[in-house]
C-alpha atoms as a PDB file:
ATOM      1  CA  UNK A   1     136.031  55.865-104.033  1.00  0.00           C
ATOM      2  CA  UNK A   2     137.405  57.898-106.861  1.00  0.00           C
ATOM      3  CA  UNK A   3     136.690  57.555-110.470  1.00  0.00           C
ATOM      4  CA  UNK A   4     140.256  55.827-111.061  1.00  0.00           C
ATOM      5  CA  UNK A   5     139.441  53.166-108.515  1.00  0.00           C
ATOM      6  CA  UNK A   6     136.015  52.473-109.648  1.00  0.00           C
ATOM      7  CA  UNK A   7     137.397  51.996-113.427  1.00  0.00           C
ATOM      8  CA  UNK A   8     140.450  50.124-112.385  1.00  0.00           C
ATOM      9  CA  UNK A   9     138.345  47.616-109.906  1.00  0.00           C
ATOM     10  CA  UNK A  10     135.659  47.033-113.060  1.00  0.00           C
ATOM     11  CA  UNK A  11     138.763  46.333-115.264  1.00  0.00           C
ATOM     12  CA  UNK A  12     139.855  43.460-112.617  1.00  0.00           C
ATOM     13  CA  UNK A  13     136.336  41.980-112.459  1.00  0.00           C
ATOM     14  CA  UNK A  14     135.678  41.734-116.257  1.00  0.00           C
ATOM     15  CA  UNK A  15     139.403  40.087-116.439  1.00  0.00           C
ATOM     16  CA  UNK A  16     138.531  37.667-113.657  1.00  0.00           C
ATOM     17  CA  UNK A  17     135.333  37.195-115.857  1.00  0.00           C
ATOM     18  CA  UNK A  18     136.998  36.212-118.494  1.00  0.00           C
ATOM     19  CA  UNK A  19     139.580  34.157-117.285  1.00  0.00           C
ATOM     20  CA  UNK A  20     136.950  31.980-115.112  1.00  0.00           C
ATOM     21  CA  UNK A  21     134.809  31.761-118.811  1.00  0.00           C
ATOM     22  CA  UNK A  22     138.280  30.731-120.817  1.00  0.00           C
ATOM     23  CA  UNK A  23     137.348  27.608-122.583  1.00  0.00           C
ATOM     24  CA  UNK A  24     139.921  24.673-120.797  1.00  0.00           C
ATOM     25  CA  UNK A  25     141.744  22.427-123.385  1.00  0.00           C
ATOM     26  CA  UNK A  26     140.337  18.982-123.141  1.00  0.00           C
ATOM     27  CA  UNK A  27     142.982  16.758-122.396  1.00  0.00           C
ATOM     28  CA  UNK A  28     142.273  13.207-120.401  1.00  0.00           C
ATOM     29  CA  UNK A  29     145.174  10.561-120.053  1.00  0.00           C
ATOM     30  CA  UNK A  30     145.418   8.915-123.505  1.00  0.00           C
ATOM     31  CA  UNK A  31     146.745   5.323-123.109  1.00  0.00           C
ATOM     32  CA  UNK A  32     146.629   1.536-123.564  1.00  0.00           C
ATOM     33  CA  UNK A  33     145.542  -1.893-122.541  1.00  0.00           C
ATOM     34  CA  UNK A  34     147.849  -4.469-122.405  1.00  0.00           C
ATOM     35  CA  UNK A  35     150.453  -6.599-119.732  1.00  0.00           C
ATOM     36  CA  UNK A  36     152.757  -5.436-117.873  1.00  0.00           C
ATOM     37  CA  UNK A  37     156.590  -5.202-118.538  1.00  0.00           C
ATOM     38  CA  UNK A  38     159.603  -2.666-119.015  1.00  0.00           C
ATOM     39  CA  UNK A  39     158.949  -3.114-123.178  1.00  0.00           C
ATOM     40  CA  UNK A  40     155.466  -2.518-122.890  1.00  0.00           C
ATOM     41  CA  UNK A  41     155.522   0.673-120.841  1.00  0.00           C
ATOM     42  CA  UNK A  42     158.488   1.967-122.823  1.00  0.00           C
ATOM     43  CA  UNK A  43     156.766   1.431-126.043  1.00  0.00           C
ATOM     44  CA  UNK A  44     153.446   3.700-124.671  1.00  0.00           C
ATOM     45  CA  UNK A  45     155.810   6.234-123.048  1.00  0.00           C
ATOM     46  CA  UNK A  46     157.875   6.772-126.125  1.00  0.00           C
ATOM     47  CA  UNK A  47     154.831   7.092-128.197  1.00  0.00           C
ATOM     48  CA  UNK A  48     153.116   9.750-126.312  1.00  0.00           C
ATOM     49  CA  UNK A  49     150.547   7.447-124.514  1.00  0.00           C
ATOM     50  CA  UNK A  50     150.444   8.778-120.491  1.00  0.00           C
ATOM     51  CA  UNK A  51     148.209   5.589-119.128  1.00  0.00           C
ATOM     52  CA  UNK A  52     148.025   2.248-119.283  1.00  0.00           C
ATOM     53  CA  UNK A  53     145.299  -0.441-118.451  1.00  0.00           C
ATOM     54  CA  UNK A  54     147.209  -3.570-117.304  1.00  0.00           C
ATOM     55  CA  UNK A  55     145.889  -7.185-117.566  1.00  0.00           C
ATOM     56  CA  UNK A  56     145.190  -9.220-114.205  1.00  0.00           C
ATOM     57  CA  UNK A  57     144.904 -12.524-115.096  1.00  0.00           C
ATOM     58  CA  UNK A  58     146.373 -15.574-113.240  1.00  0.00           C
ATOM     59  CA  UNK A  59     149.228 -17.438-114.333  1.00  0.00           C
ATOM     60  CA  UNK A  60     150.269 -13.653-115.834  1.00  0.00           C
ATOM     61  CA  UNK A  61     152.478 -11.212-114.542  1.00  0.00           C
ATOM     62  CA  UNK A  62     149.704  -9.206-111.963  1.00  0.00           C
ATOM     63  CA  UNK A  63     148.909 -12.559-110.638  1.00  0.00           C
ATOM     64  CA  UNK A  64     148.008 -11.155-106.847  1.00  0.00           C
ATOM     65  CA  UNK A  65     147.889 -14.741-105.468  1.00  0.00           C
ATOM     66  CA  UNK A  66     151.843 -15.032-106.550  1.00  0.00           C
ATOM     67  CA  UNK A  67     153.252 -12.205-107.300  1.00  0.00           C
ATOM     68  CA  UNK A  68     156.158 -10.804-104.812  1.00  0.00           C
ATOM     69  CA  UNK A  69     156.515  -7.719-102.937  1.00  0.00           C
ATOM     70  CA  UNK A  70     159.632  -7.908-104.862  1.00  0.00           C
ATOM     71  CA  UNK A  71     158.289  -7.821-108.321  1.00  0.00           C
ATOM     72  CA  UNK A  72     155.695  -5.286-106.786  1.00  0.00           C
ATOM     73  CA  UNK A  73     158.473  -3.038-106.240  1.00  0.00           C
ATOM     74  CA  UNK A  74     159.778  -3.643-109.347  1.00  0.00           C
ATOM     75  CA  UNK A  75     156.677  -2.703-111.129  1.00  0.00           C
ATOM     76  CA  UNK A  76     156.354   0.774-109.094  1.00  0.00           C
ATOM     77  CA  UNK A  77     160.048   1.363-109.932  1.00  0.00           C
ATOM     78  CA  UNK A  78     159.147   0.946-113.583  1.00  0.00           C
ATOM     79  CA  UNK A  79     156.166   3.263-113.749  1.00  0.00           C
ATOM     80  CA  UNK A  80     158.151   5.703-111.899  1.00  0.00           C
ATOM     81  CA  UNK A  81     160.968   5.499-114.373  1.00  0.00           C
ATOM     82  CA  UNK A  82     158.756   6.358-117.145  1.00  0.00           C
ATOM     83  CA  UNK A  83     156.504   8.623-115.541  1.00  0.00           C
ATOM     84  CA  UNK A  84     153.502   6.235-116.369  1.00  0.00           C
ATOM     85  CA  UNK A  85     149.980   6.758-114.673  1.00  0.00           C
ATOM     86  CA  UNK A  86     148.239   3.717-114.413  1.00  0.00           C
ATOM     87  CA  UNK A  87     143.985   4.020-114.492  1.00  0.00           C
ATOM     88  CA  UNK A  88     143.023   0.299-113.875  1.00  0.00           C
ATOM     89  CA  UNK A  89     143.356  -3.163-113.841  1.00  0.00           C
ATOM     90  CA  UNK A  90     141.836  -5.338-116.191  1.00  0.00           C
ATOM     91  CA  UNK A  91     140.165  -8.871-114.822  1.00  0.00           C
ATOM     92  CA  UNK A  92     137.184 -10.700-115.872  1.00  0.00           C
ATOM     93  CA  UNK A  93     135.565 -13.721-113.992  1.00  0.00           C
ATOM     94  CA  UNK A  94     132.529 -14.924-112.653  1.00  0.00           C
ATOM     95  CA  UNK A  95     131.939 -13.147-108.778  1.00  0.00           C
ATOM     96  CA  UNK A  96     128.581 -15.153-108.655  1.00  0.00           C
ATOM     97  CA  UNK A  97     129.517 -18.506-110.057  1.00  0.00           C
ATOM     98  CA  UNK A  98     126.998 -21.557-109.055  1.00  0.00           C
ATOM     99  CA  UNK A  99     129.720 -23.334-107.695  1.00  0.00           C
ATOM    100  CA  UNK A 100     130.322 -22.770-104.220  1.00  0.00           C
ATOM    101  CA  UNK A 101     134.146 -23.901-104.582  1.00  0.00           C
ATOM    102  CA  UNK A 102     134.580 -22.114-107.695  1.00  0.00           C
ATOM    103  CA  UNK A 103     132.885 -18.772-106.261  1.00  0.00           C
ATOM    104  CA  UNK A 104     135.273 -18.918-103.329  1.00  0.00           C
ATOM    105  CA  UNK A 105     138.265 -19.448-105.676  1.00  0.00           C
ATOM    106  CA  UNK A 106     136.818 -16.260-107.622  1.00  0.00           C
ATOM    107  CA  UNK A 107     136.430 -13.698-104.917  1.00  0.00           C
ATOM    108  CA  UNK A 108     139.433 -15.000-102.866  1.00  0.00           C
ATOM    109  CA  UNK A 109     141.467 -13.627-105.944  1.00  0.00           C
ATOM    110  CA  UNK A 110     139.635 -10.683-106.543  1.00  0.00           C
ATOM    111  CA  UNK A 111     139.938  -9.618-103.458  1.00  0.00           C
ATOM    112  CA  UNK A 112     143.796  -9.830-103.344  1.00  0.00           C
ATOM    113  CA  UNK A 113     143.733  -8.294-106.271  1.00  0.00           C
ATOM    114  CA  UNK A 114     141.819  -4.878-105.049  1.00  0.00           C
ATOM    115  CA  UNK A 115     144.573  -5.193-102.134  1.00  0.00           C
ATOM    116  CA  UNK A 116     147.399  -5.227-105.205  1.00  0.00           C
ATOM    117  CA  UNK A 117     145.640  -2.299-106.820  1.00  0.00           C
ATOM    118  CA  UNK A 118     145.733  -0.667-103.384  1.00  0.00           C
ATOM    119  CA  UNK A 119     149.799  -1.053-102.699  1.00  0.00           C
ATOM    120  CA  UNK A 120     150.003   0.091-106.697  1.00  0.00           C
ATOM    121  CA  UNK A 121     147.864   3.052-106.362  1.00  0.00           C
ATOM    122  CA  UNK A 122     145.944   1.536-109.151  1.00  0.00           C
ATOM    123  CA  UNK A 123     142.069   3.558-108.520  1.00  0.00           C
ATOM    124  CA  UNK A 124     140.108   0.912-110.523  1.00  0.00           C
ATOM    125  CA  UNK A 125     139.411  -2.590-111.725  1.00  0.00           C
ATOM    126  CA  UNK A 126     137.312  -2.748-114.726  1.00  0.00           C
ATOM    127  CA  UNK A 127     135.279  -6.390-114.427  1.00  0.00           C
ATOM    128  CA  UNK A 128     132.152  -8.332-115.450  1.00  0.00           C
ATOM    129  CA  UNK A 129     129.508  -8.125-113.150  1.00  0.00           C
ATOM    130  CA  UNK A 130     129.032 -11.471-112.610  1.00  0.00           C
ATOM    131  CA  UNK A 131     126.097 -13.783-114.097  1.00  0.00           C
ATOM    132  CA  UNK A 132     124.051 -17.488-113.320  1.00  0.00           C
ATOM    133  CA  UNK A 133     122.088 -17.595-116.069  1.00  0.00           C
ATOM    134  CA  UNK A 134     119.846 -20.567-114.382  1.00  0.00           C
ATOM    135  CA  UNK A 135     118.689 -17.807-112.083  1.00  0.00           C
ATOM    136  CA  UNK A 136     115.926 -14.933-112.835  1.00  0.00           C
ATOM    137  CA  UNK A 137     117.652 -11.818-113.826  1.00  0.00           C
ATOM    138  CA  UNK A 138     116.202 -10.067-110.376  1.00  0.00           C
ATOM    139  CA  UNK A 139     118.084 -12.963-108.531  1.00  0.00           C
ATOM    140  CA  UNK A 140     120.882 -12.086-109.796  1.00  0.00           C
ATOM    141  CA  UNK A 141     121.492  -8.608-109.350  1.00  0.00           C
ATOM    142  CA  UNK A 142     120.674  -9.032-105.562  1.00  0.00           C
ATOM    143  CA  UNK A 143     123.389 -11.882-105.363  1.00  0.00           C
ATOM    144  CA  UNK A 144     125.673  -9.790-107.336  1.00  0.00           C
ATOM    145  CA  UNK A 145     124.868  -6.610-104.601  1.00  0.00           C
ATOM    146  CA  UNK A 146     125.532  -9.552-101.966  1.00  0.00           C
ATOM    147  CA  UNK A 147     128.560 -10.926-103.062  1.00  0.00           C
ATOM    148  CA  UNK A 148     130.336  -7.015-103.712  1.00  0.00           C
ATOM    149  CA  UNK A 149     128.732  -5.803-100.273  1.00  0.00           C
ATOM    150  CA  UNK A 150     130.321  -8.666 -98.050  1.00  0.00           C
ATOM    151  CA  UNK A 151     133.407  -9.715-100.051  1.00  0.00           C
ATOM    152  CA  UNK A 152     134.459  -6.630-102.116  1.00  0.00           C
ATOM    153  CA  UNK A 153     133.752  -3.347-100.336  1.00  0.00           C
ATOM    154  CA  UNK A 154     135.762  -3.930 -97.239  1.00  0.00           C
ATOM    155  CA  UNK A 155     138.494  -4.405 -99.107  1.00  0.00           C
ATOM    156  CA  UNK A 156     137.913  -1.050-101.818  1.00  0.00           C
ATOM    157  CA  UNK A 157     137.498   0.798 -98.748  1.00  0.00           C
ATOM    158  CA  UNK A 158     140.956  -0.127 -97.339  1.00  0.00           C
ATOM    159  CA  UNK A 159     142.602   0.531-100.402  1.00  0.00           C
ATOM    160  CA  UNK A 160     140.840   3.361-102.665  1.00  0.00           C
ATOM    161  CA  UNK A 161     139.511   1.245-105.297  1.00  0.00           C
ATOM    162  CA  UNK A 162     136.279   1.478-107.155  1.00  0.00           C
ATOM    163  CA  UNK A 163     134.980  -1.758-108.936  1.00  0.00           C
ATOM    164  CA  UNK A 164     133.993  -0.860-112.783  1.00  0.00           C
ATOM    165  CA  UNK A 165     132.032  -3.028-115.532  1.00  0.00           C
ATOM    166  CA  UNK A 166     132.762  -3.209-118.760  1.00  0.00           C
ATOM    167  CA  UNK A 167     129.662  -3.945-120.765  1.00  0.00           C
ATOM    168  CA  UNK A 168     131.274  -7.093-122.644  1.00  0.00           C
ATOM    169  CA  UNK A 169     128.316  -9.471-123.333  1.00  0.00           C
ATOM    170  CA  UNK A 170     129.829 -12.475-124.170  1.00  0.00           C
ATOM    171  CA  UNK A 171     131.475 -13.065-120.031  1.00  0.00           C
ATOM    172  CA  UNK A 172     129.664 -13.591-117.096  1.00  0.00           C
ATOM    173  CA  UNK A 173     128.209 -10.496-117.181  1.00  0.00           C
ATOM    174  CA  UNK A 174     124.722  -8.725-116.881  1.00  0.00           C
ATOM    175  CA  UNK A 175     126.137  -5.240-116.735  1.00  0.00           C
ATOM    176  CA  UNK A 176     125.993  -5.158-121.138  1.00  0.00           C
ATOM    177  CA  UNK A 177     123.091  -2.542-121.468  1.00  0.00           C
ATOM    178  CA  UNK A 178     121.120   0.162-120.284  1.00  0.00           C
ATOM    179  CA  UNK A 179     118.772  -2.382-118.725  1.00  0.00           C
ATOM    180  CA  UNK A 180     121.123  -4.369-116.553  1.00  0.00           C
ATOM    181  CA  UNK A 181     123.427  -0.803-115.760  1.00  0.00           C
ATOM    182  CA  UNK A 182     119.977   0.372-113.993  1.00  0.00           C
ATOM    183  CA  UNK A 183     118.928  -2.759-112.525  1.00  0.00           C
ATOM    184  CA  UNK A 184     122.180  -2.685-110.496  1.00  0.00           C
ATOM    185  CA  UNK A 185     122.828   1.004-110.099  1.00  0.00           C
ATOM    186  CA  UNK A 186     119.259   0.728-108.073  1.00  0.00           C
ATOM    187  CA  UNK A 187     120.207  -2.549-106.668  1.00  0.00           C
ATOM    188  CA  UNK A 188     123.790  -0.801-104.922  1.00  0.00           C
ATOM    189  CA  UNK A 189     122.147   2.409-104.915  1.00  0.00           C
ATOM    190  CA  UNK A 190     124.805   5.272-104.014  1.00  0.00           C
ATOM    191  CA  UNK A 191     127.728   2.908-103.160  1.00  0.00           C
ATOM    192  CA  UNK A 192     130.871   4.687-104.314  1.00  0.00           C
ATOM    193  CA  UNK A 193     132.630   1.454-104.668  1.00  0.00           C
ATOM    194  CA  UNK A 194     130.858   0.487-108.143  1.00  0.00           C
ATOM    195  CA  UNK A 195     130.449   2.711-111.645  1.00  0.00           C
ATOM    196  CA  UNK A 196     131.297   1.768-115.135  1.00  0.00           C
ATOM    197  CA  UNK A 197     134.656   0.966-117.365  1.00  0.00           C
ATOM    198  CA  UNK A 198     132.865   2.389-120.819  1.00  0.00           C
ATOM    199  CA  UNK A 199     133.580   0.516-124.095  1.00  0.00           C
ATOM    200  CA  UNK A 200     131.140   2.191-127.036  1.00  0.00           C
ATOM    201  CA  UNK A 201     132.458  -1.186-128.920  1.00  0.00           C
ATOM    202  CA  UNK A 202     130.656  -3.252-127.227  1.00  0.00           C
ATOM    203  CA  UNK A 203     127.128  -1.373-127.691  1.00  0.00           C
ATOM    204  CA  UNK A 204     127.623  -1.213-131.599  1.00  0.00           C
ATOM    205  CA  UNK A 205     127.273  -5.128-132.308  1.00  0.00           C
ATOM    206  CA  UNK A 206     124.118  -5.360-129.392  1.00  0.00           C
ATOM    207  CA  UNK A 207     122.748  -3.014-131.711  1.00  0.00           C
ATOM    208  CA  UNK A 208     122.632  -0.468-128.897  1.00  0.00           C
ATOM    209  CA  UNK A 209     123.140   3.341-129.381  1.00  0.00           C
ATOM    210  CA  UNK A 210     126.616   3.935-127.638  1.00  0.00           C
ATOM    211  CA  UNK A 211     126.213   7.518-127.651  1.00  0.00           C
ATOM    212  CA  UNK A 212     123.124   7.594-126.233  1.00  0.00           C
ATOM    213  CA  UNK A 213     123.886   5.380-123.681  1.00  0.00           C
ATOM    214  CA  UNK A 214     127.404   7.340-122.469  1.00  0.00           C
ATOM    215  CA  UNK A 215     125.162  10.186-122.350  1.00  0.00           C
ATOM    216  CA  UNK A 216     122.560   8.646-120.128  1.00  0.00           C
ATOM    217  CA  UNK A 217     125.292   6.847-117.596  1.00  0.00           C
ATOM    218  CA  UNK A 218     128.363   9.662-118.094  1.00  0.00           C
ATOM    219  CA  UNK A 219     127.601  10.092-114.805  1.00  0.00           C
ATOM    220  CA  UNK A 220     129.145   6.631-113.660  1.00  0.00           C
ATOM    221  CA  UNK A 221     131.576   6.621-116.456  1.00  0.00           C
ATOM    222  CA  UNK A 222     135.252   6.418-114.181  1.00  0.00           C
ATOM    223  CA  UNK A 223     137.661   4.652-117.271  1.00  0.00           C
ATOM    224  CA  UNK A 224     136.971   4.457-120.995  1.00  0.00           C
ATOM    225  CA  UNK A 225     138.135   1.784-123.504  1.00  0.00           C
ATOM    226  CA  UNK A 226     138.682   2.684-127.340  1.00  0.00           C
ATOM    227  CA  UNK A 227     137.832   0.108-129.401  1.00  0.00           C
ATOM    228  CA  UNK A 228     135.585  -0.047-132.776  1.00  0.00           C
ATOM    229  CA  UNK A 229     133.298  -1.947-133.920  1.00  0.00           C
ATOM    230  CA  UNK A 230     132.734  -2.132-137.630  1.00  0.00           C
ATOM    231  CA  UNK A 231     129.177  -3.861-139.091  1.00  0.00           C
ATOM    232  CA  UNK A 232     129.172  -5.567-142.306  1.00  0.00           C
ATOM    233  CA  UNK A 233     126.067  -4.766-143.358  1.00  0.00           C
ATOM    234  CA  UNK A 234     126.328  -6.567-146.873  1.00  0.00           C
ATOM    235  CA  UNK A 235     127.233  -9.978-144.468  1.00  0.00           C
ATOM    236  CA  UNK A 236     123.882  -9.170-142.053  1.00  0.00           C
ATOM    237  CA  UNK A 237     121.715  -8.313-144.529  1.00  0.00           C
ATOM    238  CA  UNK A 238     122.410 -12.058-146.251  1.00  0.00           C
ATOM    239  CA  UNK A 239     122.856 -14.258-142.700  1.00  0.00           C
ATOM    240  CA  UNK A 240     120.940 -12.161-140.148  1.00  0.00           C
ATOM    241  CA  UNK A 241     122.841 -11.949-136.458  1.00  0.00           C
ATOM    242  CA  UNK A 242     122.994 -15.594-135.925  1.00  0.00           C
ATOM    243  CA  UNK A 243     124.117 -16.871-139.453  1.00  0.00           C
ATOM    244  CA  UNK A 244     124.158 -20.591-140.026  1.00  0.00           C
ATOM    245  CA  UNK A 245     127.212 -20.383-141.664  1.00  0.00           C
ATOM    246  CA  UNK A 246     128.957 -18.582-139.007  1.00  0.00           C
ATOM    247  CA  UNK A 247     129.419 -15.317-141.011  1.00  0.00           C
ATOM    248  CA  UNK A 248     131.192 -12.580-139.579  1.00  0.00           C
ATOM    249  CA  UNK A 249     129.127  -9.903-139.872  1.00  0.00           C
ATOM    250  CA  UNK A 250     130.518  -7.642-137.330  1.00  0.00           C
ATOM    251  CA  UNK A 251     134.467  -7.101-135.744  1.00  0.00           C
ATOM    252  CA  UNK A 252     136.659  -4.989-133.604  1.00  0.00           C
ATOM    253  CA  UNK A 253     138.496  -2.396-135.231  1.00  0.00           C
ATOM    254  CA  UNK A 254     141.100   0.318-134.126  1.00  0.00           C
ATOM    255  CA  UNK A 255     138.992   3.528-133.284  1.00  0.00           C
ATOM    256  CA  UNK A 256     138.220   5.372-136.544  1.00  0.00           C
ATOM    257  CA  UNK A 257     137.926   2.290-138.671  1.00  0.00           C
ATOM    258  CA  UNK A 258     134.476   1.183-137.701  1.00  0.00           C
ATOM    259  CA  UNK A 259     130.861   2.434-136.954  1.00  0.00           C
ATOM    260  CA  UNK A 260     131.565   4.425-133.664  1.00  0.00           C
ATOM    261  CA  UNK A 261     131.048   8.156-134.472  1.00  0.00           C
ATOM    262  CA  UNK A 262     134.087   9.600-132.082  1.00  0.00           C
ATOM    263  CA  UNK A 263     133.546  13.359-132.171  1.00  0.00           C
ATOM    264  CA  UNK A 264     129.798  12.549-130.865  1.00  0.00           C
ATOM    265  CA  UNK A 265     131.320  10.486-127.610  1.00  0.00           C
ATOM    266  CA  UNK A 266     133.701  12.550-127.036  1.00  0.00           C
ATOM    267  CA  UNK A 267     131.732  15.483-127.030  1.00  0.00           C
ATOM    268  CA  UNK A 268     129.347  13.762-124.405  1.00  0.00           C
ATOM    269  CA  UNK A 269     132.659  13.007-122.033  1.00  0.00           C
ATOM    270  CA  UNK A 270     133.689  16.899-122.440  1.00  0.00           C
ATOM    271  CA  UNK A 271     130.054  18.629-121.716  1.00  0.00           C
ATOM    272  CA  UNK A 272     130.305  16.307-118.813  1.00  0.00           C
ATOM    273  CA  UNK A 273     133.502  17.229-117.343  1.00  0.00           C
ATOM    274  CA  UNK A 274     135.764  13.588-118.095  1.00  0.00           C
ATOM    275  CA  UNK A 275     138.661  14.180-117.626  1.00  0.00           C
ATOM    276  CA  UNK A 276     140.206  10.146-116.236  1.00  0.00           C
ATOM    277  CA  UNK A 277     141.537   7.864-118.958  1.00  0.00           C
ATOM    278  CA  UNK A 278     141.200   6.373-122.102  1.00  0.00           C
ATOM    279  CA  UNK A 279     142.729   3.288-123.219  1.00  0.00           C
ATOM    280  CA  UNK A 280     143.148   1.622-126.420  1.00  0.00           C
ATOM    281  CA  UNK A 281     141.964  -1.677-126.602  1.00  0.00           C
ATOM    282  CA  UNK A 282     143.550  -3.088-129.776  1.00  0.00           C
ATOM    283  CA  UNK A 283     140.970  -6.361-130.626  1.00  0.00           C
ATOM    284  CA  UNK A 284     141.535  -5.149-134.669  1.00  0.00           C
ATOM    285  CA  UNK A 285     142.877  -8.301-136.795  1.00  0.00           C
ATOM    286  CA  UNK A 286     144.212  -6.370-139.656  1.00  0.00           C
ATOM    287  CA  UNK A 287     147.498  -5.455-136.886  1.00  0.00           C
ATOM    288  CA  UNK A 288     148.124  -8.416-135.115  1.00  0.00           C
ATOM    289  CA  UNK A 289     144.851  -9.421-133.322  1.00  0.00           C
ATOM    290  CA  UNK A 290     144.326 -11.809-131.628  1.00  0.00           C
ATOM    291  CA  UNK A 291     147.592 -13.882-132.893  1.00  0.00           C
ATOM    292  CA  UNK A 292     149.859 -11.549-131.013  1.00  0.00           C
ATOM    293  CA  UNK A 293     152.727 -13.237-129.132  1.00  0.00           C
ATOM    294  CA  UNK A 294     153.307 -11.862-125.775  1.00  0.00           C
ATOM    295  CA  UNK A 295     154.209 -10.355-123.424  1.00  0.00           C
ATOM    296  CA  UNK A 296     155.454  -7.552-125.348  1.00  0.00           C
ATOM    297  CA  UNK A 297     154.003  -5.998-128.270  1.00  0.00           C
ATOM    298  CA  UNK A 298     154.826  -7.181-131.659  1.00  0.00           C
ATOM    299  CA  UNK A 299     156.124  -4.942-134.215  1.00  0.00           C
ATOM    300  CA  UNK A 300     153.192  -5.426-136.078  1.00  0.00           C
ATOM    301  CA  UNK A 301     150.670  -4.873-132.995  1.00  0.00           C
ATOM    302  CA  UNK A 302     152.490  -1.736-132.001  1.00  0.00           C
ATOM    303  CA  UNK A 303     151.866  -0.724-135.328  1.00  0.00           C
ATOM    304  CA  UNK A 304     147.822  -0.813-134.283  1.00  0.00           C
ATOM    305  CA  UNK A 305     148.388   1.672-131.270  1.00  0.00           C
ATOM    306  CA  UNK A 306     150.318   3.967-133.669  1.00  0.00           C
ATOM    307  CA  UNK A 307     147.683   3.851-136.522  1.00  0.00           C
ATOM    308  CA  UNK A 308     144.605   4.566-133.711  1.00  0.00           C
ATOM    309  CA  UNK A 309     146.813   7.242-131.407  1.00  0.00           C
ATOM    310  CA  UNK A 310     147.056   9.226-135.154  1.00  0.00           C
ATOM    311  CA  UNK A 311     143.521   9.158-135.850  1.00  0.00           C
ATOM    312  CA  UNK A 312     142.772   9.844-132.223  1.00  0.00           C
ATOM    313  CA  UNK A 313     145.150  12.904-131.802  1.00  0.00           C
ATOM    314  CA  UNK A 314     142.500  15.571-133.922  1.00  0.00           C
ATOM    315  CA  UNK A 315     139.966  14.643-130.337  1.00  0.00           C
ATOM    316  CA  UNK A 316     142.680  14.241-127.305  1.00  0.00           C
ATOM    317  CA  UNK A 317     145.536  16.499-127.336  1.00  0.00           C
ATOM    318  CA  UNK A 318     148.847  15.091-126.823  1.00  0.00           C
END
């Protein structure tokens, strides 16, 4: 080997080196919650938004137990057209209601609806867990594990879909906190057909650290929801968290306007490699929520997404 070739094959190493050590620019899909139609996925497409969360509720436009392979089409056509990525569906109900009838009425849709995420391509379904509150809490996880195991997983396994909780405590849900995320991470143990549909929101008002906890779980972390939560301190100092006069000491807010401190998550999701979606969930009432009339996005709701996408564009790159 001459001297030339040594010095020219150290060259290439250190420049492989360097390349393979290049920081990567952070950039997971940026999007938005809300139902489906042509409006609703122009509106995020023209605003620089590259994924949606779409609502699954019955009676609404992802109804699985009516909705036509015709219309199914016609949604596929219209995500095509504007090049919109879709990260999950968004359905909350009871999968271990007391009620034999009602539980059968329950799963029987949410199965069909993890076969409509399948012909969509849609990886995810963000959920409550499920909850009987008449039951002790260990009762409850194993009926929950039941219930997923014999109902559920056949049916993610056919179609590539993972089912996700979001930790909203006020639905039939266990899966709100640290405590109930381990009690039924042990309970499925490494089943790849359950993880987590992160809201920090929700955390804030349980007076939970979010960023603590999104560090502990990032690991099951698969979807992300931006929402706010903003505490009136000089309300729940006076009323305390169950005030007699019904006091609202805490609300949702558009990311940036509340008690949420954003750089801190979102360095957690980067040091751990996130790279899936994150949706706005718009819950904030100074832009049109909850009074918004639907489908489509009123002017004035629209407005929200715009507000939080230009607070949110100095942490996700467009």
């Amino acid at each position: 080997m001459t001297r030339r070739t040594l010095i020219g094959g150290l060259a290439t190493a250190a420049a492989i080196a360097q390349e393979r050590t290049r920081p990567v620019e952070w950039k997971p899909r940026l999007g938005v919650l809300g139902p489906f139609t042509e409006a609703n996925v122009r509106f995020a497409k023209e605003e620089g938004f590259t994924n949606m969360i779409l609502g699954a509720t019955r009676r609404g436009v992802m109804d699985p137990a009516t909705i036509t392979d015709q219309q199914v089409e016609n949604v596929k056509q219209t995500l095509a057209k504007y090049g919109m990525h879709v990260s999950a569906f968004q359905a909350s109900q009871n999968h271990i209601a007391p009620d034999p009838d009602k539980r059968k009425q329950d799963t029987d849709y949410f199965v069909k609806l993890i076969e409509l995420a399948g012909k969509l391509g849609i990886p995810y379904i963000g959920t409550s867990s499920g909850k009987d509150a008449d039951k002790p809490f260990d009762q409850q996880v194993n009926e929950i594990v039941k219930v997923y195991t014999e109902r559920y997983f056949p049916a993610c396994q056919a179609n590539k879909v993972r089912i996700l909780w979001e930790p909203y405590p006020g639905g039939a849900n266990i899966a709100i906190s640290p405590a109930g995320f381990e009690a039924l991470f042990k309970g499925f143990g490494d089943s790849p057909y359950v993880g987590l549909q992160y809201d920090p929101s929700h955390l804030v008002w349980q007076m939970m650290d979010p960023i603590q906890t999104a560090r502990d779980f990032v690991d099951k972390i698969f979807d992300v929801h931006l929402k706010d939560t903003e505490i009136r301190w000089d309300v729940l100092r006076r009323v305390g968290i169950n005030p007699v006069n019904r006091a609202q000491w805490w609300l949702y807010r558009l990311p940036g306007l509340g008690s949420i401190d954003w750089s801190a998550f979102f360095t957690v999701l980067q040091r751990a490699g996130y790279h899936g979606a994150m949706s706005i969930e718009h819950e904030d009432p100074l832009y049109g929520s909850p009074n918004r009339p639907g489908p489509d996005f009123s002017e004035e709701y629209a407005m929200g997404f715009k507000m939080a996408h230009r607070y949110l564009r100095q942490y996700v790159p467009d």
